[in-house]
Protein backbone atom coordinates (compact mmCIF):
# COMPACT_ATOMS: atom_id res chain seq x y z
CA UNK A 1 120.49 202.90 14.34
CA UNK A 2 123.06 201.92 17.21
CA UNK A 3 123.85 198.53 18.05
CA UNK A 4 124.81 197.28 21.45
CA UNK A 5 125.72 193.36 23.01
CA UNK A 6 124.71 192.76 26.32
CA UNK A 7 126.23 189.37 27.99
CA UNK A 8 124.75 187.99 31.05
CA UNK A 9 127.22 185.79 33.19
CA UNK A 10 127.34 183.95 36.55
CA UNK A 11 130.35 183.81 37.06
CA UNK A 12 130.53 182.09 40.52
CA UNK A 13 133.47 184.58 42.25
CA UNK A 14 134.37 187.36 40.02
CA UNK A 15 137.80 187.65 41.91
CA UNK A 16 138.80 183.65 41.64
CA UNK A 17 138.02 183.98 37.62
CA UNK A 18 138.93 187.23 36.99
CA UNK A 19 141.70 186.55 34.44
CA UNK A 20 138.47 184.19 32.67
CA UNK A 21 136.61 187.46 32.50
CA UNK A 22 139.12 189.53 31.09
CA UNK A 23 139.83 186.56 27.95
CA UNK A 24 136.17 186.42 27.91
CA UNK A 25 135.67 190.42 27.67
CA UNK A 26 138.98 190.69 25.01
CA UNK A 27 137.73 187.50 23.18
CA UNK A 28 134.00 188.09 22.89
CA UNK A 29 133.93 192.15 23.23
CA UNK A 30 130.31 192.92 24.68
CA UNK A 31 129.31 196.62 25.44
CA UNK A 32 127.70 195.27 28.98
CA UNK A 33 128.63 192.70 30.86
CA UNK A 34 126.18 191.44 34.03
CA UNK A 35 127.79 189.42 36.36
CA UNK A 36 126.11 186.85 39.03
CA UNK A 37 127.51 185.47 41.72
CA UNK A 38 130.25 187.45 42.20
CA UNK A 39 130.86 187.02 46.12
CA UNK A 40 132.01 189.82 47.15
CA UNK A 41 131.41 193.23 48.75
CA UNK A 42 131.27 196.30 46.41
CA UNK A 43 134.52 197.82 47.37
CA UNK A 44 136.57 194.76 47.04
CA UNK A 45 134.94 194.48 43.59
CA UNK A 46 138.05 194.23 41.08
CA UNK A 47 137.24 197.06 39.21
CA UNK A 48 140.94 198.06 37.69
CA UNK A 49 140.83 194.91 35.26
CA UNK A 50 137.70 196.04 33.93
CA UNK A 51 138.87 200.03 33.74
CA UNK A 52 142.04 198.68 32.05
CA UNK A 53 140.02 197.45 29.22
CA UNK A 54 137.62 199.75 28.81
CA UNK A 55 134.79 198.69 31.14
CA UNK A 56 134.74 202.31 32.86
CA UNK A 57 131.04 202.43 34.15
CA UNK A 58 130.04 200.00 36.87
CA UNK A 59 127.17 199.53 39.09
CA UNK A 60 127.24 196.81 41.96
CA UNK A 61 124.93 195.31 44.38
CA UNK A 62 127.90 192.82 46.29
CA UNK A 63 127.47 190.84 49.25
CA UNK A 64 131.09 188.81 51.30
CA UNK A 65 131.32 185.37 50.21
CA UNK A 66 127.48 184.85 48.76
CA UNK A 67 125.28 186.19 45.79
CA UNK A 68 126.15 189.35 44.82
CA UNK A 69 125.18 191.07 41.01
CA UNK A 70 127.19 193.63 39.25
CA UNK A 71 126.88 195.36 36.08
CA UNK A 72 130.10 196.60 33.95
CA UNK A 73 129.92 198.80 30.77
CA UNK A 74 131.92 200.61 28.20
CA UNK A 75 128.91 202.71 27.40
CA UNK A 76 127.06 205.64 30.22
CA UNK A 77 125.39 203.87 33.29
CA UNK A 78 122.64 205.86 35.21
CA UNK A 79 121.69 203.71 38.20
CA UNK A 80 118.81 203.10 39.05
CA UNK A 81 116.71 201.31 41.70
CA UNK A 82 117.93 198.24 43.36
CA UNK A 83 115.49 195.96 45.24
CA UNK A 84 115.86 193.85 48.24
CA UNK A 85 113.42 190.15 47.81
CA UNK A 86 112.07 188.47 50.55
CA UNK A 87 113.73 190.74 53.35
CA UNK A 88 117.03 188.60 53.69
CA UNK A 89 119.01 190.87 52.74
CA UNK A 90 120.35 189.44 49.69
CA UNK A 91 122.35 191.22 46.89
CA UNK A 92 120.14 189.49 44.16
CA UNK A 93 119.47 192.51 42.08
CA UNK A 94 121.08 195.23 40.44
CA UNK A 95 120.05 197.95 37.57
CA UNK A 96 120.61 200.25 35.62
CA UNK A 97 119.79 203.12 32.85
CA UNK A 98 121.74 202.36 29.10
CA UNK A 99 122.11 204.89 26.71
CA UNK A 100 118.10 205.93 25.11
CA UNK A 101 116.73 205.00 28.30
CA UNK A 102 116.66 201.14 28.17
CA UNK A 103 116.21 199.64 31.74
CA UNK A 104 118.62 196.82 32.79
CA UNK A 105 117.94 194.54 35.19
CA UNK A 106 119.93 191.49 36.46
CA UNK A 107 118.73 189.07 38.44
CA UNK A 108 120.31 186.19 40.49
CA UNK A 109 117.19 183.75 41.41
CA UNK A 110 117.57 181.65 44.52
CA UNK A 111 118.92 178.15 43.41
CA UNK A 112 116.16 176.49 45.60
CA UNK A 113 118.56 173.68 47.31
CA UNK A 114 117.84 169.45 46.68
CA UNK A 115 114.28 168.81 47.77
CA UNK A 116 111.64 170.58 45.81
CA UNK A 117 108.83 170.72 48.39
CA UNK A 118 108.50 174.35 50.44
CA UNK A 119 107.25 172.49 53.50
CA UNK A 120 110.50 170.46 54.12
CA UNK A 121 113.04 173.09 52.00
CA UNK A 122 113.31 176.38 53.11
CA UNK A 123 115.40 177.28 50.26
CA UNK A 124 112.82 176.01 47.59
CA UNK A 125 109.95 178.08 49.49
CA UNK A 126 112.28 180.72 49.42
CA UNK A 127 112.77 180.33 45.54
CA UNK A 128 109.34 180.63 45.07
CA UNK A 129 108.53 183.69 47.20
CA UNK A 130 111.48 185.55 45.16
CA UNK A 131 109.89 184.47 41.81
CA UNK A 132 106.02 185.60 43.36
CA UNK A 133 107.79 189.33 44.34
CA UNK A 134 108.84 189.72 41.13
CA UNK A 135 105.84 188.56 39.42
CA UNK A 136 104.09 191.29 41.72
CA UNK A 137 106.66 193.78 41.17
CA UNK A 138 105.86 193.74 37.56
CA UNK A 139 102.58 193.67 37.32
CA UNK A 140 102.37 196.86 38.90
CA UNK A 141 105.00 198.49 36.09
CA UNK A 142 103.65 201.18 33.89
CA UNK A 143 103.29 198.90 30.75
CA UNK A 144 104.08 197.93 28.29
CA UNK A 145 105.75 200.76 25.85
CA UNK A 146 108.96 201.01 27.88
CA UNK A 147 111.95 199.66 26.98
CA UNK A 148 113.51 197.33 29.32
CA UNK A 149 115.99 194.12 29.36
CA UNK A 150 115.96 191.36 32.28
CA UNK A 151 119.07 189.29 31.85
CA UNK A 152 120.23 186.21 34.30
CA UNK A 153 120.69 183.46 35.90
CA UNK A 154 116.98 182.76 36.77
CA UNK A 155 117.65 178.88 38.23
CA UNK A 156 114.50 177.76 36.25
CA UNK A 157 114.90 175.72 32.79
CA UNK A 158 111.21 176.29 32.01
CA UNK A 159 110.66 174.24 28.52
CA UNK A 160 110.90 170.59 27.81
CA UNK A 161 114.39 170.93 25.97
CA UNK A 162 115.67 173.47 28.14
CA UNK A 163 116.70 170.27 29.66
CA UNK A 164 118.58 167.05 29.09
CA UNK A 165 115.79 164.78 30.15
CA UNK A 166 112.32 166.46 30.26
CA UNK A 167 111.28 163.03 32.12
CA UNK A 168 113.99 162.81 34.32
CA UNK A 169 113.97 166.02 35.23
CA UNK A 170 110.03 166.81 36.08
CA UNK A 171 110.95 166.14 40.03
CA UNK A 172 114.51 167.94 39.90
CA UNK A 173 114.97 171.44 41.69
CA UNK A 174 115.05 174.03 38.29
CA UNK A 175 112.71 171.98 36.05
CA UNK A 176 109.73 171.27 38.74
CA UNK A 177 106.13 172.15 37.13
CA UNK A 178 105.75 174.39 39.77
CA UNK A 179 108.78 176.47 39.68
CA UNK A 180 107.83 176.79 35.62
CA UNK A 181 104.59 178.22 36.86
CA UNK A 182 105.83 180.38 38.69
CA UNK A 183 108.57 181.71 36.38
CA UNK A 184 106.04 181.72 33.56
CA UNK A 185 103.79 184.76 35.68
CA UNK A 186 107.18 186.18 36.15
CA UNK A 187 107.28 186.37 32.26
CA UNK A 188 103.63 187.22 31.95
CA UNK A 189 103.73 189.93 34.42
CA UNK A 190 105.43 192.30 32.30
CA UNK A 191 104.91 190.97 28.90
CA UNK A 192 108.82 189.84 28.72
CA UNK A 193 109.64 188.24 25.72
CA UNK A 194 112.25 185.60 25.89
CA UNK A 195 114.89 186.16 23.46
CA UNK A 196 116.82 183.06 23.06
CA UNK A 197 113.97 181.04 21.63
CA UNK A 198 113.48 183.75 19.18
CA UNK A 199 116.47 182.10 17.91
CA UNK A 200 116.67 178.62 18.99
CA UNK A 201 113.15 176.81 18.59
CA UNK A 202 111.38 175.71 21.08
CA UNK A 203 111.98 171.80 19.62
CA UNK A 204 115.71 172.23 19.91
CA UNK A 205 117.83 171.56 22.88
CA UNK A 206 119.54 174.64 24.38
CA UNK A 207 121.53 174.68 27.89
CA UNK A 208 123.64 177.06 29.33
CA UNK A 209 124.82 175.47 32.87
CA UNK A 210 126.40 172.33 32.99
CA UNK A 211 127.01 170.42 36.45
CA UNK A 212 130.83 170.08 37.76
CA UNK A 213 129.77 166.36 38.57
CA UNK A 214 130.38 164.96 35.23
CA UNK A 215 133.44 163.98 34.61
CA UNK A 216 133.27 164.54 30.94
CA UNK A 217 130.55 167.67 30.50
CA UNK A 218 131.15 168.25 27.11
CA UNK A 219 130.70 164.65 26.15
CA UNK A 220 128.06 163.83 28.41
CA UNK A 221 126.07 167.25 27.81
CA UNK A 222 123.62 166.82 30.78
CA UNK A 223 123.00 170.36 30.84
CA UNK A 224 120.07 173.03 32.17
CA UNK A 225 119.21 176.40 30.42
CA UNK A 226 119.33 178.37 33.42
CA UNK A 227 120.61 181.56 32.35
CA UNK A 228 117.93 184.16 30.32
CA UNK A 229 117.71 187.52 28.37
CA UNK A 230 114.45 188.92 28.18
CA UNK A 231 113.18 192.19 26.85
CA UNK A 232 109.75 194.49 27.43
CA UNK A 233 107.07 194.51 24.52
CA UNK A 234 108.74 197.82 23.75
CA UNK A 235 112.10 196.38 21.96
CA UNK A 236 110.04 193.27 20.49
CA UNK A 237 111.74 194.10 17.40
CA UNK A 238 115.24 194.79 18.58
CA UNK A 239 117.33 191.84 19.26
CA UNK A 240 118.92 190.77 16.36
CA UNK A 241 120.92 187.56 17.38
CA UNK A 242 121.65 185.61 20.54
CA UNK A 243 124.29 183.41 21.23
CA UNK A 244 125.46 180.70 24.22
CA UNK A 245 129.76 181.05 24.23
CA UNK A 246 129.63 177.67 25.26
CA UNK A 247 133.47 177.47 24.56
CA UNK A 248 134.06 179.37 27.93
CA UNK A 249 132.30 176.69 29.95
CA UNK A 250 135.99 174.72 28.78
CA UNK A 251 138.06 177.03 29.75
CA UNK A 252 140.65 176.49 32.54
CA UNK A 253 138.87 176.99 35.85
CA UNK A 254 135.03 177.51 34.07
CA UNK A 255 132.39 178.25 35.70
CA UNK A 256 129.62 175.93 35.64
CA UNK A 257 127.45 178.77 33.38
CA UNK A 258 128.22 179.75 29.81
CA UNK A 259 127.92 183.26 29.59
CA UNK A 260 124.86 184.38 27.20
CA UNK A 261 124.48 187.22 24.69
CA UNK A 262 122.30 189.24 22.98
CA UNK A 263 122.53 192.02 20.47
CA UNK A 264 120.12 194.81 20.07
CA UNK A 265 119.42 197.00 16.98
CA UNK A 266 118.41 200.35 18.70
């Protein structure tokens, strides 16, 4: 049996938090590391910090100053296909082959801007046309004995403690019933099992993004789970724990995400 840690990490501008990356990579040691957010174009991607310490295989979808996805690994990367949604040419997706085949795929979700109605927010219609093309692009995947791991920041906290105020939060961008519905056919679509509530129950509250705005996040704790590991019907059996370093979201110059991980008995 081999064991390897996947984290999964928006890290909103790779190159203004590198040095929180490389305590987070020394500190918390995963095999893989997928970044979001990283704003920037592939060959301005700080690679030689993650050589230095080991993080030798790298596969990148970057874009100047927006988006951008990138995948770092001490362990073989094959690459594999990387898909353009909703022709805007965002860099929203990467992937990649692991060692035994496993397909990794990380996914930056549009964030869907303030107003959650499509007919007055362009950004929220386009949040929901990225989440229907990947619903789409599922269900047409040979299923459902492959092995396969979606990991990201997906911008929808679909249960009712996924949330700080299921109430409050019912006409808020991330937590609208019809963003859940759409991420839930996402999940559907391929049969994706969510791996954090494996491990947390569904009754308890788990967040992984917390706003700048509050002046106090810890103490206040207003947060979203935003960020998500899934894996295929195929490695149903495989993860073996999942953690939130929520430390890191206190660390000088945070990001607003904690990163996530997940460990997989192989």
């Amino acid at each position: 049996m081999t064991q390897i840690s996947i984290a999964s990490w928006n890290i909103n501008s790779v190159r203004l938090r590198i040095d929180t990356v490389s305590r987070f990579l020394q500190e918390y040691q995963p095999d893989v590391l997928c970044l979001q957010e990283t704003k920037v174009v592939n060959d301005q991607f700080p690679d030689k910090m993650f050589r230095k310490l080991g993080y030798e295989h790298i596969v990148l979808n970057g874009q100047k100053a927006y988006h951008g996805v990138a995948i770092v690994s001490r362990l073989p990367l094959q690459p594999s296909e990387t898909r353009e949604f909703c022709k805007k040419g965002d860099s929203r997706h990467v992937a990649a082959v692991l060692p035994g085949g496993i397909d990794l795929h990380n996914f930056y979700v549009p964030a869907g801007g303030d107003e959650p109605d499509p007919e007055i927010n362009e950004k929220f219609a386009h949040k929901l046309a990225f989440l229907t093309e990947m619903a789409e692009w599922f269900e047409a995947w040979p299923q459902k004995s492959a092995q396969r791991v979606l990991v990201g920041d997906l911008n929808v906290a679909p249960l009712e403690h996924d949330v700080w105020s299921h109430k409050q939060m019912l006409k808020i961008v991330s937590h609208t019933p019809v963003e859940i519905d759409h991420l839930n056919r996402v999940q559907q679509a391929a049969g994706w099992i969510d791996v954090a509530r494996q491990f947390i129950p569904p009754e308890e509250k788990h967040y992984t993004w917390w706003s700048y705005r509050a002046a106090d996040w810890l103490a206040s704790n207003r947060g979203r789970r935003l960020d998500h590991i899934w894996v295929s019907p195929g490695l149903e059996g495989a993860p073996q724990s999942f953690q939130v370093a929520r430390d890191v979201r206190g660390w000088p110059q945070p990001s607003d995400h904690a990163p996530v991980i997940v460990r997989l008995k192989l």
